[in-house]
Each structure stands twice: as C-alpha cells, then as structure tokens.
C-alpha atoms as a PDB file:
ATOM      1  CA  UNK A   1     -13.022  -8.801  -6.516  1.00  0.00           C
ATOM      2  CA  UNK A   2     -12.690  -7.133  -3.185  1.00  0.00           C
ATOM      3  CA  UNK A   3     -11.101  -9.469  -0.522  1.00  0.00           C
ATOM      4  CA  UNK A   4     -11.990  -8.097   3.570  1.00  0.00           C
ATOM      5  CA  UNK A   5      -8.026  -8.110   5.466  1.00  0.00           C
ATOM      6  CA  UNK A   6      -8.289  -9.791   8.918  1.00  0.00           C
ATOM      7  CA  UNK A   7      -7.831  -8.493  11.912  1.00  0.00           C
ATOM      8  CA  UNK A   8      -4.278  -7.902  12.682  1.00  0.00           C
ATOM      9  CA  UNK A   9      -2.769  -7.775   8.714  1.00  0.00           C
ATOM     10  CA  UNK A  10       0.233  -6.494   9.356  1.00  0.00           C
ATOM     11  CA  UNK A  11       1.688  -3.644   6.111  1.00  0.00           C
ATOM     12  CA  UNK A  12       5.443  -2.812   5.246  1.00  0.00           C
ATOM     13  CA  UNK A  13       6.256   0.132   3.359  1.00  0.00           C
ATOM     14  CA  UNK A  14       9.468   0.523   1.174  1.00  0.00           C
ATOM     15  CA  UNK A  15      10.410   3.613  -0.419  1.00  0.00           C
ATOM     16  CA  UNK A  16      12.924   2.499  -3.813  1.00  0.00           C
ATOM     17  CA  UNK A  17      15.118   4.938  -5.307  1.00  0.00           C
ATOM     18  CA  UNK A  18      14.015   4.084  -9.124  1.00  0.00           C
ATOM     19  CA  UNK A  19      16.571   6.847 -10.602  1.00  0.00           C
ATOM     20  CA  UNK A  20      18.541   9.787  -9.468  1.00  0.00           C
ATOM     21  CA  UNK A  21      15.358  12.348  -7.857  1.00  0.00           C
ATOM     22  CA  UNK A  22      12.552   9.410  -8.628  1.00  0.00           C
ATOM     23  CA  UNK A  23      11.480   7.715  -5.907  1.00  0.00           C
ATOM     24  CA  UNK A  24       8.518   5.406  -5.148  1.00  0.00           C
ATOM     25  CA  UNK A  25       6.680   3.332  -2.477  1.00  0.00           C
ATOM     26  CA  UNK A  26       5.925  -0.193  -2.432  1.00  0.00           C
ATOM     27  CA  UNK A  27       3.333  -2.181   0.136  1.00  0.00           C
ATOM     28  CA  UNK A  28       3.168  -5.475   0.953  1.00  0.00           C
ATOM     29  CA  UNK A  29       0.549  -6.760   3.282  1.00  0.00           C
ATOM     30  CA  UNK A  30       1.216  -9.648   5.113  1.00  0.00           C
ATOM     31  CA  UNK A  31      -1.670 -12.265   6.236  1.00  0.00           C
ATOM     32  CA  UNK A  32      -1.544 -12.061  10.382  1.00  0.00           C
ATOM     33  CA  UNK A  33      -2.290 -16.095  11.000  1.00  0.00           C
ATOM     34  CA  UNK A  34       0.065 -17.358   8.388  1.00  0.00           C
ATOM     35  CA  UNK A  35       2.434 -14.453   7.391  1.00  0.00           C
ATOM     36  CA  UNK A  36       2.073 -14.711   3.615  1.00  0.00           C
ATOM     37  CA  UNK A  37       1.939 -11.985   1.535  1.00  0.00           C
ATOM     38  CA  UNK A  38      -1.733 -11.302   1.053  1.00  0.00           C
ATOM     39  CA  UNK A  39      -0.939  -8.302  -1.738  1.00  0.00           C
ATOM     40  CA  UNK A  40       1.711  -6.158  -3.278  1.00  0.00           C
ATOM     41  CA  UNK A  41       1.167  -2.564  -4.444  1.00  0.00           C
ATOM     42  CA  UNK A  42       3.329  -0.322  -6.067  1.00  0.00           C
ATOM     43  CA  UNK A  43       2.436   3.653  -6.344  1.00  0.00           C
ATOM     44  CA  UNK A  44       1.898   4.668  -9.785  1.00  0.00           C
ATOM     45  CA  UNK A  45       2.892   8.515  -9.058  1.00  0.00           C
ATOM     46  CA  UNK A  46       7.110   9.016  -8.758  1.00  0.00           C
ATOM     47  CA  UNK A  47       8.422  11.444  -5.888  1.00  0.00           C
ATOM     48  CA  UNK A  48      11.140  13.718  -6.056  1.00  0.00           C
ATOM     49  CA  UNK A  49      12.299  12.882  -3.052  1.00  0.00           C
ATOM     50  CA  UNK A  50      12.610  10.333  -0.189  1.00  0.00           C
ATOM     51  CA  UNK A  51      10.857  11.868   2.364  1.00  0.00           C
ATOM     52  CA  UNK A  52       7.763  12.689  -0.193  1.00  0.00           C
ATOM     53  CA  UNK A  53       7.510   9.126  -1.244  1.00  0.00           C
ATOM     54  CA  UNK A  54       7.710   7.500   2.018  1.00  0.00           C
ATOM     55  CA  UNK A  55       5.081  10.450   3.481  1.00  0.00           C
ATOM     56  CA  UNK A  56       2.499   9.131   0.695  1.00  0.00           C
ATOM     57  CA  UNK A  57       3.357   5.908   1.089  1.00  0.00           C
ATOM     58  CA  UNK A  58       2.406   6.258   4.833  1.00  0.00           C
ATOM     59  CA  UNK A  59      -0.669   7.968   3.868  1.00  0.00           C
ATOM     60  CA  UNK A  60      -1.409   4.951   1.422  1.00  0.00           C
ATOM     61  CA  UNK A  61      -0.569   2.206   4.291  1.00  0.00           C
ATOM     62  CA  UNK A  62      -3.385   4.072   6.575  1.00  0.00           C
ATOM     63  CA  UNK A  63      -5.948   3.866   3.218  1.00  0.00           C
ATOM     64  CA  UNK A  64      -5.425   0.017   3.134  1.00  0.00           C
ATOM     65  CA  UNK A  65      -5.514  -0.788   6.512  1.00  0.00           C
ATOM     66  CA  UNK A  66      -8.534   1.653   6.763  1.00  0.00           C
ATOM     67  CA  UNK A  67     -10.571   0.108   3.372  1.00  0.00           C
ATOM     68  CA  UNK A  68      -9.585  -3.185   4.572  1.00  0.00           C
ATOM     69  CA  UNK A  69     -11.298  -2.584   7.993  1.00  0.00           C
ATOM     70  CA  UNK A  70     -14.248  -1.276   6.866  1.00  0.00           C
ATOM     71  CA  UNK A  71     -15.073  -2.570   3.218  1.00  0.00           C
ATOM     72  CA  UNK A  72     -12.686  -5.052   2.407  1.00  0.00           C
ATOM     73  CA  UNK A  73      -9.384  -4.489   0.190  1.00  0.00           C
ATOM     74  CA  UNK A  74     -10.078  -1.496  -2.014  1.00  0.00           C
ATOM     75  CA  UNK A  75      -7.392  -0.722  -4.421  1.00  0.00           C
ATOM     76  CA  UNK A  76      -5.030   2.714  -3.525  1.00  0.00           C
ATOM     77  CA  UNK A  77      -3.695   4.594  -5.263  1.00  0.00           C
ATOM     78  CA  UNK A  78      -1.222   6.884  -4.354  1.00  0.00           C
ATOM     79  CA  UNK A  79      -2.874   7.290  -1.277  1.00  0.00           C
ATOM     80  CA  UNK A  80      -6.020   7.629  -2.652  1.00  0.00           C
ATOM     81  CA  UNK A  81      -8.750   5.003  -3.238  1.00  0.00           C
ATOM     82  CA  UNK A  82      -9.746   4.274  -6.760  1.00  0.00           C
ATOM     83  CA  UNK A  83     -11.763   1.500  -6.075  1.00  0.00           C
ATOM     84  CA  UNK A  84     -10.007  -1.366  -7.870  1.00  0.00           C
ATOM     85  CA  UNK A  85      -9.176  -4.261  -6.447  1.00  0.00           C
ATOM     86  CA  UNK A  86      -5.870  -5.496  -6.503  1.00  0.00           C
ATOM     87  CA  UNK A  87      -4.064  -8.886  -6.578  1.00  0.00           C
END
C-alpha cells in the first residue's frame, strides 16, 4: 500500500561498511510532526566503496523524497523506483 510523506519528512542516510570493500546505504525517514520513523530502507545492491554507496544512497534519498511528493511512498531501489511499497 502506498502511504503519501508529509510535507517536511525529514531522510537520513547511512552508508555501513558490511565487509572489507562492501558497503551499503541505509534510509530512514522520519515523520516531521512527531519525529518517528515513518520507514527504513536498506539498498539491495553492495558498493565497492564509500563514496559509491553514499553517492547512490543520495541519489535514492532524492527518489523518496521526490515519489513521496508527488505519488506517495513508492518503494526505491537502489536509487531507482520499483514500485513497491515498503514498510
């Protein structure tokens, strides 16, 4: 089911170091009224480095915000919509 972000829903981006050269993002939206977590994603894709990982997860952040804005919470992945929602 595809939930519509309010205005002002704040993202954080974390890139994790998963093993030595694998890297990944993670994205947690945050509810702007309450500050709850409204949803956690985690890219599917590993990175060899850092710098890759947090670059698509930037690129991912902008597809959320962007979906959310404009058709409600669309599922992303790895910084491209797929069109599943997600918890």
């Amino acid at each position: 089911m595809t939930q519509k972000l309010r205005p002002g829903t704040r993202a954080t981006l974390q890139v994790r170091q998963l093993l030595p050269g694998e890297f990944a993002w993670i994205i947690t939206l945050l509810d702007p009224e309450s500050g709850n977590v409204h949803s956690t994603n985690y890219s599917e894709k590993r990175y060899g480095s850092q710098d890759e990982a947090s670059a698509a997860g930037k690129a991912a952040v902008v597809e959320f915000l962007g979906a959310g804005a404009k058709t409600g919470l669309a599922g992303v992945k790895d910084g491209k919509p797929d069109g599943k929602p997600r918890p």
